[in-house]
C-alpha atoms as a PDB file:
ATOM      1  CA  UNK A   1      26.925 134.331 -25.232  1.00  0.00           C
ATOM      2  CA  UNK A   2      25.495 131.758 -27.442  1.00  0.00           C
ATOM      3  CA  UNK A   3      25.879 127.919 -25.772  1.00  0.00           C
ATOM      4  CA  UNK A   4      27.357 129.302 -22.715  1.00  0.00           C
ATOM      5  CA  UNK A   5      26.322 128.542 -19.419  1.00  0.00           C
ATOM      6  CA  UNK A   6      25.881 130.278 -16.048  1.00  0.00           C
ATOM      7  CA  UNK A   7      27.543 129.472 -13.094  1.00  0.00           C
ATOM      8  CA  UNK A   8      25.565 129.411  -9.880  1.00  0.00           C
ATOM      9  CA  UNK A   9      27.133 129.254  -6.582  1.00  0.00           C
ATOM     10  CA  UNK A  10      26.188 126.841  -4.565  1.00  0.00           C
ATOM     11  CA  UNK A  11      23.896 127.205  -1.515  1.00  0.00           C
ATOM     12  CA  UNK A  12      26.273 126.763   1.759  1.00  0.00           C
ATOM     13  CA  UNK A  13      25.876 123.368   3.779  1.00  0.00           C
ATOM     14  CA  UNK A  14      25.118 123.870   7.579  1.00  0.00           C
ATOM     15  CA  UNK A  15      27.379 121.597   9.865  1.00  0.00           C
ATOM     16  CA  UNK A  16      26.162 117.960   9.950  1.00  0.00           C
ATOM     17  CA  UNK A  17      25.423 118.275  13.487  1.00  0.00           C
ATOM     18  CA  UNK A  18      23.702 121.042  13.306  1.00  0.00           C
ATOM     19  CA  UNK A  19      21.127 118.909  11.510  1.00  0.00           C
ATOM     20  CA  UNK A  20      21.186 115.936  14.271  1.00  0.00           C
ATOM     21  CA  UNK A  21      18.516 115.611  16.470  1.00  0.00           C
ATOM     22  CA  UNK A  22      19.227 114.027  20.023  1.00  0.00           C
ATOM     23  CA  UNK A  23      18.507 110.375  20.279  1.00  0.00           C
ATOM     24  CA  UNK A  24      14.839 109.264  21.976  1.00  0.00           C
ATOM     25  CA  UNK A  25      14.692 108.646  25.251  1.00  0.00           C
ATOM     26  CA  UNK A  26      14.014 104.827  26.439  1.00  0.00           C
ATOM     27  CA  UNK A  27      10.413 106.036  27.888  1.00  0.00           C
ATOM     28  CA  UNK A  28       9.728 108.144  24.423  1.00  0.00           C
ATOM     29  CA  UNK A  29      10.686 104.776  22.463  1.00  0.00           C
ATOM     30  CA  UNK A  30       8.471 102.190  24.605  1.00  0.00           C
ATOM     31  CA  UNK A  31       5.426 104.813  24.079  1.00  0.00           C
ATOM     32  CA  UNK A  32       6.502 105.048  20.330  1.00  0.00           C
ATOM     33  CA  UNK A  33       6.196 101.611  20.021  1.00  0.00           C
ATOM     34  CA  UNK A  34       2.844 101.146  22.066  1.00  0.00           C
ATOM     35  CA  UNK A  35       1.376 102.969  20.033  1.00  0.00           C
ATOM     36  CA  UNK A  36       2.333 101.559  17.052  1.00  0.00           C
ATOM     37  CA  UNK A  37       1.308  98.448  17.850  1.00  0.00           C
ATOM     38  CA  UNK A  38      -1.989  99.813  18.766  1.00  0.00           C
ATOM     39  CA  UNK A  39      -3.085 101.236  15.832  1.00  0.00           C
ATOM     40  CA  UNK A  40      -0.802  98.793  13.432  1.00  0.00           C
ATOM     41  CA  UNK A  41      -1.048  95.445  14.924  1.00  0.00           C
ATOM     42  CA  UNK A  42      -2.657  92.773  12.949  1.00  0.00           C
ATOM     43  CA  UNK A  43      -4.365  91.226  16.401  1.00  0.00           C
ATOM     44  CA  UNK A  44      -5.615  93.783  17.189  1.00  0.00           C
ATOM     45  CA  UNK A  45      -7.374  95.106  13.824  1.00  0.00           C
ATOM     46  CA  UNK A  46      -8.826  90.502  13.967  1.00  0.00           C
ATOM     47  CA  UNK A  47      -9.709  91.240  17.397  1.00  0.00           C
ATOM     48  CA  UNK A  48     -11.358  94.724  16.228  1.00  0.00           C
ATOM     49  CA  UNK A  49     -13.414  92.804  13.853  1.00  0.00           C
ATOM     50  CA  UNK A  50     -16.878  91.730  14.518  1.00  0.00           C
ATOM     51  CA  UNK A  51     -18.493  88.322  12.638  1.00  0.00           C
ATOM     52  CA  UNK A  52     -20.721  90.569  10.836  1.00  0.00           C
ATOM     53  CA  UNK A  53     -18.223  92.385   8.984  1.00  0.00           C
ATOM     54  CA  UNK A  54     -15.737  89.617   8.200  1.00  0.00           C
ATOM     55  CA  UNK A  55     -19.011  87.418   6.877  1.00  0.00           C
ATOM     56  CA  UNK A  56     -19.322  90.703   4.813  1.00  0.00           C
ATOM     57  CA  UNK A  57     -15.616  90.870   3.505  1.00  0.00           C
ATOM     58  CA  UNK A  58     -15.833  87.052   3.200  1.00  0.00           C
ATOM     59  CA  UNK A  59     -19.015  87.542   0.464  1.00  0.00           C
ATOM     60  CA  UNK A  60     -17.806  90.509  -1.149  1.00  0.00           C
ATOM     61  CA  UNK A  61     -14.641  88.069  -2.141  1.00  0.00           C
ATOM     62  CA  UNK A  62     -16.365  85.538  -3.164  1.00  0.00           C
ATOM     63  CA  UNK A  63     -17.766  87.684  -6.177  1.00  0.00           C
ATOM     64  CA  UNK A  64     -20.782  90.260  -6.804  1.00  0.00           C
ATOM     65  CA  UNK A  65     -23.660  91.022  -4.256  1.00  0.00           C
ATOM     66  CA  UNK A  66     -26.319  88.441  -5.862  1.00  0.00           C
ATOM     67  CA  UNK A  67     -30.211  88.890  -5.000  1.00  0.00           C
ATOM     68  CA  UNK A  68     -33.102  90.822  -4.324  1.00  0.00           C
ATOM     69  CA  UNK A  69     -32.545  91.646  -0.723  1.00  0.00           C
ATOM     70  CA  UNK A  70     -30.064  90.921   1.765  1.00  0.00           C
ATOM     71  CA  UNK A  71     -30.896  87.985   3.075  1.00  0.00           C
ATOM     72  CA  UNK A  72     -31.267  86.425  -0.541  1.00  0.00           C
ATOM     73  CA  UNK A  73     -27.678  87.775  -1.023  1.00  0.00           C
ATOM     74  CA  UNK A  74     -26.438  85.893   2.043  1.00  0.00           C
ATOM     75  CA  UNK A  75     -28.287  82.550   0.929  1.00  0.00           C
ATOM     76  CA  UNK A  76     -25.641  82.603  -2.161  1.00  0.00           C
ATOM     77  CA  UNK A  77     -22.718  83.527  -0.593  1.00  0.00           C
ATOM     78  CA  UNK A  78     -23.172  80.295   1.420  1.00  0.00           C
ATOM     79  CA  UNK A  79     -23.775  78.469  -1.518  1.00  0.00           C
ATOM     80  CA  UNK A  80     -20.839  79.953  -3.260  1.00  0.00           C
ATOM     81  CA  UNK A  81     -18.949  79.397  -0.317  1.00  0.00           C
ATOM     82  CA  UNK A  82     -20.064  75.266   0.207  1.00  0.00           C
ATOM     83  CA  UNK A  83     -18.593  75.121  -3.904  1.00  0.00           C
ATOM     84  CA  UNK A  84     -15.346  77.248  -3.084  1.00  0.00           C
ATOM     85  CA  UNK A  85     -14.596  74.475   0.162  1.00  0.00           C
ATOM     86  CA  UNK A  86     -15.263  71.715  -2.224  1.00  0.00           C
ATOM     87  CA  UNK A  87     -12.894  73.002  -4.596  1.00  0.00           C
ATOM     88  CA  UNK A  88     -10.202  73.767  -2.212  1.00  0.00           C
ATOM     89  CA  UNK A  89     -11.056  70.268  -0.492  1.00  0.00           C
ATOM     90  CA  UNK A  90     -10.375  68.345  -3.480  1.00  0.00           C
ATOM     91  CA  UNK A  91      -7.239  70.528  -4.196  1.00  0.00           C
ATOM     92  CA  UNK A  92      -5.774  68.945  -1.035  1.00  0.00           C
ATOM     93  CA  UNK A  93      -6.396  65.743  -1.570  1.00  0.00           C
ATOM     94  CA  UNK A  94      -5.377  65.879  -4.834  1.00  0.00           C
ATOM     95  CA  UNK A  95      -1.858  67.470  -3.587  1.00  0.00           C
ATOM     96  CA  UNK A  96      -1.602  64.596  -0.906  1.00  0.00           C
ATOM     97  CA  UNK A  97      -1.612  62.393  -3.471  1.00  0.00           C
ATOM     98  CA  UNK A  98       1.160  63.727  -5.241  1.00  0.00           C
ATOM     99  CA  UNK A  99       3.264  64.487  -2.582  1.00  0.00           C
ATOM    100  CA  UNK A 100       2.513  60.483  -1.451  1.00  0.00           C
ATOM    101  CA  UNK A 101       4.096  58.746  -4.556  1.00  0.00           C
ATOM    102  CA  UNK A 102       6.107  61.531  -5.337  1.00  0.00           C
ATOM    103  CA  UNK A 103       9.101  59.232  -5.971  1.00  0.00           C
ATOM    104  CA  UNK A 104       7.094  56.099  -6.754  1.00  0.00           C
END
């Protein structure tokens, strides 16, 4: 009929513990772990790192790949990087300051 709707039955629920696995060994969780670590630890992905790479990550934040070659390219990412210390130099001293006569 019009408006009328069908009733399904409902697919049957195992057992909840026919769903449960058994629980990890000790040894199983210590490799588990090890591994984990391995590929996932953040010391170990720094320690991965050569200077090359982060100098490359380091430019590459700092804005667009500037110049006619490579080396050109480095020469302003230095000089972007002497304005961005600056910067961040006079930040701090200008939040010393504040924090000094905070209640003054």
């Amino acid at each position: 009929m019009v408006g009328e709707r069908r009733r399904t039955s409902l697919p049957s629920v195992q057992a909840a513990s026919d769903n449960v696995a058994p629980p990890p060994s000790p040894s199983q969780l210590d490799r588990t772990a090890t591994a984990a670590a391995g590929r996932c630890g953040f010391e170990s992905r720094l320690g991965a790192m050569k200077p090359r790479y982060l100098w490359h990550l380091w430019a590459k934040a700092l804005g667009e790949k500037t110049g006619r070659t490579a080396s050109e390219a480095d020469q302003v990412a230095v000089i972007r990087s002497i304005i961005f210390f600056t910067y961040f130099l006079t930040n701090c001293f200008i939040v010393a300051g504040v924090i000094r006569h905070w209640n003054n």
